[in-house]
Protein backbone atom coordinates (compact mmCIF):
# COMPACT_ATOMS: atom_id res chain seq x y z
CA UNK A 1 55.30 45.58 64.55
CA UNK A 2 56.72 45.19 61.22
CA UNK A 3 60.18 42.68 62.02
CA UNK A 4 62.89 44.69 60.49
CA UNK A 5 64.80 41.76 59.46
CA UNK A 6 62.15 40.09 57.50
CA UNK A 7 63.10 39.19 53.99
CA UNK A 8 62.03 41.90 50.89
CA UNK A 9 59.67 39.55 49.58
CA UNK A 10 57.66 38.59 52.74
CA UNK A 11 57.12 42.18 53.93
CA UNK A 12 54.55 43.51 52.02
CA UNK A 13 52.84 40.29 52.59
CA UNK A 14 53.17 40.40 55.94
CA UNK A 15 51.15 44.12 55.77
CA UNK A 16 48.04 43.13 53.56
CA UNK A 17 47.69 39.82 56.19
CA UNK A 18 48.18 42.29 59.38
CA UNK A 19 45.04 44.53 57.46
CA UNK A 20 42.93 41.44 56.81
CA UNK A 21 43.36 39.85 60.40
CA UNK A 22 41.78 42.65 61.50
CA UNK A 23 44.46 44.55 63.75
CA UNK A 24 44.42 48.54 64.42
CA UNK A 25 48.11 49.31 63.62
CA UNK A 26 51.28 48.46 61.90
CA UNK A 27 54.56 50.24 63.32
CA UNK A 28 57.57 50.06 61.00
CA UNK A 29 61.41 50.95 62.90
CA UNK A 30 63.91 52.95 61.68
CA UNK A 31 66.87 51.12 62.92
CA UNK A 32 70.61 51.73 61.60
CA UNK A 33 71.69 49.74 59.15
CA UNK A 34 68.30 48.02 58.64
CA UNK A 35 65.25 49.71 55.88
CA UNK A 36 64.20 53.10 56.32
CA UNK A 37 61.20 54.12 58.12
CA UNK A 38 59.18 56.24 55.99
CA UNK A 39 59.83 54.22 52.74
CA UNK A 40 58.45 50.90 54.61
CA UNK A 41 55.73 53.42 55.94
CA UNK A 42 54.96 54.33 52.32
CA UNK A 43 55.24 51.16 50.87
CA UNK A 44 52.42 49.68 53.06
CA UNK A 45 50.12 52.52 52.94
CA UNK A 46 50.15 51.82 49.67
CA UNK A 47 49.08 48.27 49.61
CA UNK A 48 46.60 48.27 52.13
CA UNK A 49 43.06 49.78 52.40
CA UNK A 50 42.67 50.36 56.55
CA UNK A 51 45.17 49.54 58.76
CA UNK A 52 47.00 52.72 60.34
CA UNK A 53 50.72 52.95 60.12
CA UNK A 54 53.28 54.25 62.96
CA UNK A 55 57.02 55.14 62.42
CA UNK A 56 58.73 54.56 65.49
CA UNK A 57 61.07 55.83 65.24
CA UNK A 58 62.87 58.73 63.58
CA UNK A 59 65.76 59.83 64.81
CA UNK A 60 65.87 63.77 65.28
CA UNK A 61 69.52 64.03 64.50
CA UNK A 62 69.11 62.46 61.69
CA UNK A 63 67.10 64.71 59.00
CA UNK A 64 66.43 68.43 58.82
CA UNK A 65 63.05 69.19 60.50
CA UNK A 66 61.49 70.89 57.23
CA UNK A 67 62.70 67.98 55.28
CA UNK A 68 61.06 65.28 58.29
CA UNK A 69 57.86 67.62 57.74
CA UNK A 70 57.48 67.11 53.88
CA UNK A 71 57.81 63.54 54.35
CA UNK A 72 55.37 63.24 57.27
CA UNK A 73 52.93 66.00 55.33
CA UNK A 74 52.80 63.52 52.24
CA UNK A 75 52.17 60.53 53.66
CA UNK A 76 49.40 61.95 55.93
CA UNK A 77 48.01 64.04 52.59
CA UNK A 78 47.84 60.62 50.78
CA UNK A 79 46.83 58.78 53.07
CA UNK A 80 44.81 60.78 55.59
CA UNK A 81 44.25 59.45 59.22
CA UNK A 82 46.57 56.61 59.08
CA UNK A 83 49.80 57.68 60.10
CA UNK A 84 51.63 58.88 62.95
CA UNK A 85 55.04 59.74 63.32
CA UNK A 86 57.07 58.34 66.32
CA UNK A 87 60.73 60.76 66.69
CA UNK A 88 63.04 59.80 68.71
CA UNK A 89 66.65 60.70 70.32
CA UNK A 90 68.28 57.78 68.34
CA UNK A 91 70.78 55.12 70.11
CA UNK A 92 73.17 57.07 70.97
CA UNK A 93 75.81 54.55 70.18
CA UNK A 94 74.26 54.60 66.43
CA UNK A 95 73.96 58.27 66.38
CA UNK A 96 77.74 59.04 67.56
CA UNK A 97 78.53 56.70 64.82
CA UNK A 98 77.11 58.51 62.07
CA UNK A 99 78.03 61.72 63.36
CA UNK A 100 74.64 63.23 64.78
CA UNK A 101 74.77 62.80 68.55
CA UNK A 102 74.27 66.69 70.01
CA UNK A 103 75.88 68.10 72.85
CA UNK A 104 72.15 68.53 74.10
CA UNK A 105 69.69 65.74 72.90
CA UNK A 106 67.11 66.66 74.92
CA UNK A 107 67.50 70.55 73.29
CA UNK A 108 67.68 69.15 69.73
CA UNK A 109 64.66 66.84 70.62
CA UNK A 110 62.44 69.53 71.84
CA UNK A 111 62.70 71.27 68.68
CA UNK A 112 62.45 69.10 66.35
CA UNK A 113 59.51 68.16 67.31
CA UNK A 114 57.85 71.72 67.81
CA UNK A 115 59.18 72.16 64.02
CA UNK A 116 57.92 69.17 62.76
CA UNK A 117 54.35 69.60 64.42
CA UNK A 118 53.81 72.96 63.33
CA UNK A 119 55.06 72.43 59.47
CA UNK A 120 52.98 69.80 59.57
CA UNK A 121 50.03 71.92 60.10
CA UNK A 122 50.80 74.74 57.52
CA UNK A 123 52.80 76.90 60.28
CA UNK A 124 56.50 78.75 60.68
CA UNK A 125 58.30 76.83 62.88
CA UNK A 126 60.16 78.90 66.18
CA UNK A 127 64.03 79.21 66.01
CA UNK A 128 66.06 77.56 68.14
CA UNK A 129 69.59 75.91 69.16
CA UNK A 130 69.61 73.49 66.75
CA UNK A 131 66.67 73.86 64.35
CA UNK A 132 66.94 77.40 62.55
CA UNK A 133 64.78 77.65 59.99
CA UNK A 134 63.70 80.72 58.37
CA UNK A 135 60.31 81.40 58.73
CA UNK A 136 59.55 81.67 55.29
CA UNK A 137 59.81 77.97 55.73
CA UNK A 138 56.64 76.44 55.50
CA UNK A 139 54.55 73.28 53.39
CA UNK A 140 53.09 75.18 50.49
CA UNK A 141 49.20 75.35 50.98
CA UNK A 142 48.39 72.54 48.50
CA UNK A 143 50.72 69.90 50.23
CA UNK A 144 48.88 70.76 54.17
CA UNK A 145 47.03 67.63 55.26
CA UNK A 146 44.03 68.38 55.61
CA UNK A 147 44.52 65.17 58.73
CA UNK A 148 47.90 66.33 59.98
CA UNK A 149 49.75 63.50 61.62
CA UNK A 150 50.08 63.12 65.27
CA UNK A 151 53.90 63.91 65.98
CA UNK A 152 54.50 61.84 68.74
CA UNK A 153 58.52 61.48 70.78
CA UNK A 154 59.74 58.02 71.19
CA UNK A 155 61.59 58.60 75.11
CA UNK A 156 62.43 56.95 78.18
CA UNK A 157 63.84 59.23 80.85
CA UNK A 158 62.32 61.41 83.08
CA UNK A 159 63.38 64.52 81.14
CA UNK A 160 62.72 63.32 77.83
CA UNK A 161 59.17 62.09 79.08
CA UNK A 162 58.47 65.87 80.56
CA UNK A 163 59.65 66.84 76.84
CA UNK A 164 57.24 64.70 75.33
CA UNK A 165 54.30 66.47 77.31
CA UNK A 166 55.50 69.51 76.82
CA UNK A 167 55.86 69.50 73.10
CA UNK A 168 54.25 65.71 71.42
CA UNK A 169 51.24 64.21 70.93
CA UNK A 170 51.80 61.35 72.51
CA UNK A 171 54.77 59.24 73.65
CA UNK A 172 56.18 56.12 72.72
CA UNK A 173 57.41 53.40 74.87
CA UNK A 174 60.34 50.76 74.03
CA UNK A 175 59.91 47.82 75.44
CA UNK A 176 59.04 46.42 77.81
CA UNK A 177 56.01 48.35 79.05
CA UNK A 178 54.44 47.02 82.24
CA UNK A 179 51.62 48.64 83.81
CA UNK A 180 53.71 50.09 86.18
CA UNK A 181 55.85 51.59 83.96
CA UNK A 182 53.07 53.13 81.84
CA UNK A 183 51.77 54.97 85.28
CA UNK A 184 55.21 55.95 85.97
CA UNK A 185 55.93 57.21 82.39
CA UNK A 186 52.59 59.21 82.44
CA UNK A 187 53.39 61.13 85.40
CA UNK A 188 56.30 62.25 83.87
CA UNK A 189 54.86 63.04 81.04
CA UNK A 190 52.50 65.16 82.70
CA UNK A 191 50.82 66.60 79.37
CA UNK A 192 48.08 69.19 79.71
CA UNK A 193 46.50 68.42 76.27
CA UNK A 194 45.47 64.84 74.44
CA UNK A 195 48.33 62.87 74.58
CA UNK A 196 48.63 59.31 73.39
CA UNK A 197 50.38 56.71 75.17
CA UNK A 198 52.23 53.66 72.67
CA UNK A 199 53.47 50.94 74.57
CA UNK A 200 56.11 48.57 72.52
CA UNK A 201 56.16 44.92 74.14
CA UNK A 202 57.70 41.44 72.79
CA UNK A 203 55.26 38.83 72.28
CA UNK A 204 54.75 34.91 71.87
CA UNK A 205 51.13 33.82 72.13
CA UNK A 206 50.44 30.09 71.63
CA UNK A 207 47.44 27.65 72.74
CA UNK A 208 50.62 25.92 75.25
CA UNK A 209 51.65 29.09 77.98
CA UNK A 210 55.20 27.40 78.11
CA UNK A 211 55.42 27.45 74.70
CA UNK A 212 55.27 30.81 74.41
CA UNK A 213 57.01 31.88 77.12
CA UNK A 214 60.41 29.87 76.09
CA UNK A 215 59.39 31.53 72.58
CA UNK A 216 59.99 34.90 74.14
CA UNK A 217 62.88 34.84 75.93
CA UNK A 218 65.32 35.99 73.36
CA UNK A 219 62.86 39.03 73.01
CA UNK A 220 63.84 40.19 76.52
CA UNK A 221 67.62 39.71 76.35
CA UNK A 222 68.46 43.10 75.90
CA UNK A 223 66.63 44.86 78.69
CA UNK A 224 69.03 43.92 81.63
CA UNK A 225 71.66 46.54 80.33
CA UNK A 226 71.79 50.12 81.49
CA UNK A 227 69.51 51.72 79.35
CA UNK A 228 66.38 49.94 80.17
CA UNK A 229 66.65 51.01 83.74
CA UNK A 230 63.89 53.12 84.25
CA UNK A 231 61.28 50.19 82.87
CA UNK A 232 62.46 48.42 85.93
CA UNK A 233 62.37 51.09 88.38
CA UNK A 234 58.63 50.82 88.89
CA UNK A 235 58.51 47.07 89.66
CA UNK A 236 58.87 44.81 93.02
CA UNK A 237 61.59 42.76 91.78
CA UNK A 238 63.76 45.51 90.10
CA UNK A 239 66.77 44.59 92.22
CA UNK A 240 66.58 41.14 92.01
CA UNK A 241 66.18 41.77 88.38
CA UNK A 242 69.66 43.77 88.36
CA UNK A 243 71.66 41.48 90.61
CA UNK A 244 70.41 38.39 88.31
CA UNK A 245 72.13 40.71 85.37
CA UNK A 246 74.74 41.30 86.90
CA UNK A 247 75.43 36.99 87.87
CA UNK A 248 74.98 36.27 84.10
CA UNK A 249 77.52 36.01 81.99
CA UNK A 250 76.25 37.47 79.00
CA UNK A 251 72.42 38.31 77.11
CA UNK A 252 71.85 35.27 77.05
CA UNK A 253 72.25 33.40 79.76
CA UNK A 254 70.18 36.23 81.37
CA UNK A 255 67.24 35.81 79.17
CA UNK A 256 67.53 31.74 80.03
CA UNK A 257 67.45 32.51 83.66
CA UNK A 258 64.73 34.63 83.63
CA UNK A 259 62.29 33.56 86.13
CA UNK A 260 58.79 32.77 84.13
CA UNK A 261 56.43 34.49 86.19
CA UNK A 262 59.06 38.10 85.18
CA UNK A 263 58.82 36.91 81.85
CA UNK A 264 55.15 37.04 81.88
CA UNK A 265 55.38 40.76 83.57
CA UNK A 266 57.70 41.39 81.06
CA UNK A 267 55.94 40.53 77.98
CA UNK A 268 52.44 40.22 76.50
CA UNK A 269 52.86 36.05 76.32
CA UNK A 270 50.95 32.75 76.94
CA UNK A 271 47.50 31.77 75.72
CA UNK A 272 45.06 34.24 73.59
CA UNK A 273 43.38 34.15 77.30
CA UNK A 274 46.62 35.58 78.84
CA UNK A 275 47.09 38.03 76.23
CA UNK A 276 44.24 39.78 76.59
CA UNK A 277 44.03 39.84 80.13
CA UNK A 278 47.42 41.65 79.73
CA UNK A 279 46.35 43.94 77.46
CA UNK A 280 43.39 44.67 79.77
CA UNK A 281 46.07 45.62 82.34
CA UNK A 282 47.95 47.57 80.38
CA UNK A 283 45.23 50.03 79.00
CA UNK A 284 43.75 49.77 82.32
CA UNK A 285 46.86 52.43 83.35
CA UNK A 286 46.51 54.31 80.78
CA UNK A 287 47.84 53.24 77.28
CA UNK A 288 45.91 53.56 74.08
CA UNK A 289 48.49 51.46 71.25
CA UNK A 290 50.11 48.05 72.32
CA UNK A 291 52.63 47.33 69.92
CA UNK A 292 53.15 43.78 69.71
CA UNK A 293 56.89 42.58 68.74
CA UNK A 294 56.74 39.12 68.04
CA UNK A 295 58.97 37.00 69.00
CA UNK A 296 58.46 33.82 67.17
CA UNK A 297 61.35 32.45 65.07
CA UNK A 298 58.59 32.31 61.76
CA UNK A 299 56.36 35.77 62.01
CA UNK A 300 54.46 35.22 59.76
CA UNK A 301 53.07 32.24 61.60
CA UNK A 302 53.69 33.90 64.57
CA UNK A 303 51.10 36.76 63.49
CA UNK A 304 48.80 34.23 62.46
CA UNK A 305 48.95 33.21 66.15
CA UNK A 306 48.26 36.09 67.34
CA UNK A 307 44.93 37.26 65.68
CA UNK A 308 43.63 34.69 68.31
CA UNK A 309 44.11 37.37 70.87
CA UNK A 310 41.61 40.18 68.55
């Protein structure tokens, strides 16, 4: 993943050395208040010959579905087969803030991504609650992709995940994604076509395990608050897990008290050795993208790092 705080001048850097390392993917986030998703998709398309790029993701509330379709057509016509577009609900705390929280997310969700998918493709998107487009809306022949990109919904929830088989082309994952989770998500999902599974996890890989480990701590502070519930569901020591949240006083103190051998559930981390062993796991129950968030305090080293692992 692409850190969204990283300063203007080291991101495009950052890009090129993710290409020549030799990894499959960069994902860029759309987070409020932080750069936009499609221009930092755009911007390293542009400067880099192979590596595939993922938006992850786009709120639906956020932009008009034919307008989300132009932008997803051109990238994908300019640079065909490397991009895929992640869409998402949106925090809800962010989107109630700008305005664009619906009375039925899952609704506005749903459509959206039908919209974008088939505009994407050179088709009239279907009516609905919240997306009405004519159907004299479509791409204009020469600006169809001849690769369209895979639309995929970035969910977490039961219903959300049966949306996402019903409508994407794959799902993405917030972290963290255990392998437990991934099985659990996929039922859900329950898709009855191709349907790719991204998995988003934080990440510290170093040649000393408890090096990395303390390293990614702070990556896991967040998911002891509500919202991250159903990652937990699925595991042995979910309720431990909660009551530990629940005796901490704050992020993080949480993250400190984490027992290690949860943090190492909880995260691709350790030794190159323990990485992939992870990853192994993890595609083992079904996911096809692991989106590594790293967790170091420089990335750019930290990346460096963790081309040991390919």
């Amino acid at each position: 993943m692409l850190p969204r705080d990283l300063a203007p001048a080291a991101v495009l850097p950052f890009a090129r050395r993710a290409d020549e390392l030799g990894f499959d993917e960069l994902w860029v986030v759309e987070d409020l208040g932080f750069r936009g998703g499609v221009a930092q998709a755009a911007a390293v398309l542009a400067v880099t010959p192979r590596i595939r790029v993922g938006i992850g993701l786009l709120p639906a509330g956020a932009r008009n579905a034919a307008f989300a379709a132009m932008e997803a057509a051109t990238l994908a016509q300019l640079f065909p087969g490397r991009v895929d577009i992640g869409v998402g609900h949106g925090m809800p705390a962010w989107m109630r803030s700008v305005g664009q929280w619906p009375a039925s997310p899952l609704t506005l969700l749903e459509e959206h991504v039908r919209a974008v998918t088939a505009l994407v493709r050179g088709e009239a998107a279907e009516r609905g609650r919240y997306v009405s487009l004519d159907p004299s809306v479509r791409l204009e022949p020469a600006c169809v992709p001849d690769v369209p990109p895979l639309v995929l919904a970035g969910v977490r929830g039961p219903r959300s995940l049966a949306v996402s088989g019903r409508v994407a082309d794959g799902t993405v994952l917030a972290e963290p994604v255990t392998p437990e989770y991934a099985r659990a998500a996929l039922a859900q999902v329950d898709a009855r076509r191709p349907h790719r599974l991204v998995a988003y996890n934080a990440t510290s890989v170093h040649p000393d395990r408890a090096t990395a480990v303390e390293a990614v701590r702070p990556g896991l502070a967040w998911i002891g608050e509500p919202d991250w519930a159903p990652h937990l569901a699925p595991l042995p020591f979910a309720e431990e897990f909660a009551a530990l949240r629940r005796e901490c006083g704050d992020r993080d103190e949480f993250a400190r008290r984490l027992p290690e051998e949860w943090v190492r559930q909880l995260s691709v981390v350790g030794t190159a050795d323990d990485a992939r062993a992870r990853l192994a796991e993890l595609f083992d129950a079904g996911v096809d993208s692991v989106v590594l968030i790293l967790a170091d305090a420089d990335p750019a080293d930290g990346l460096e790092r963790l081309a040991a692992v390919l």
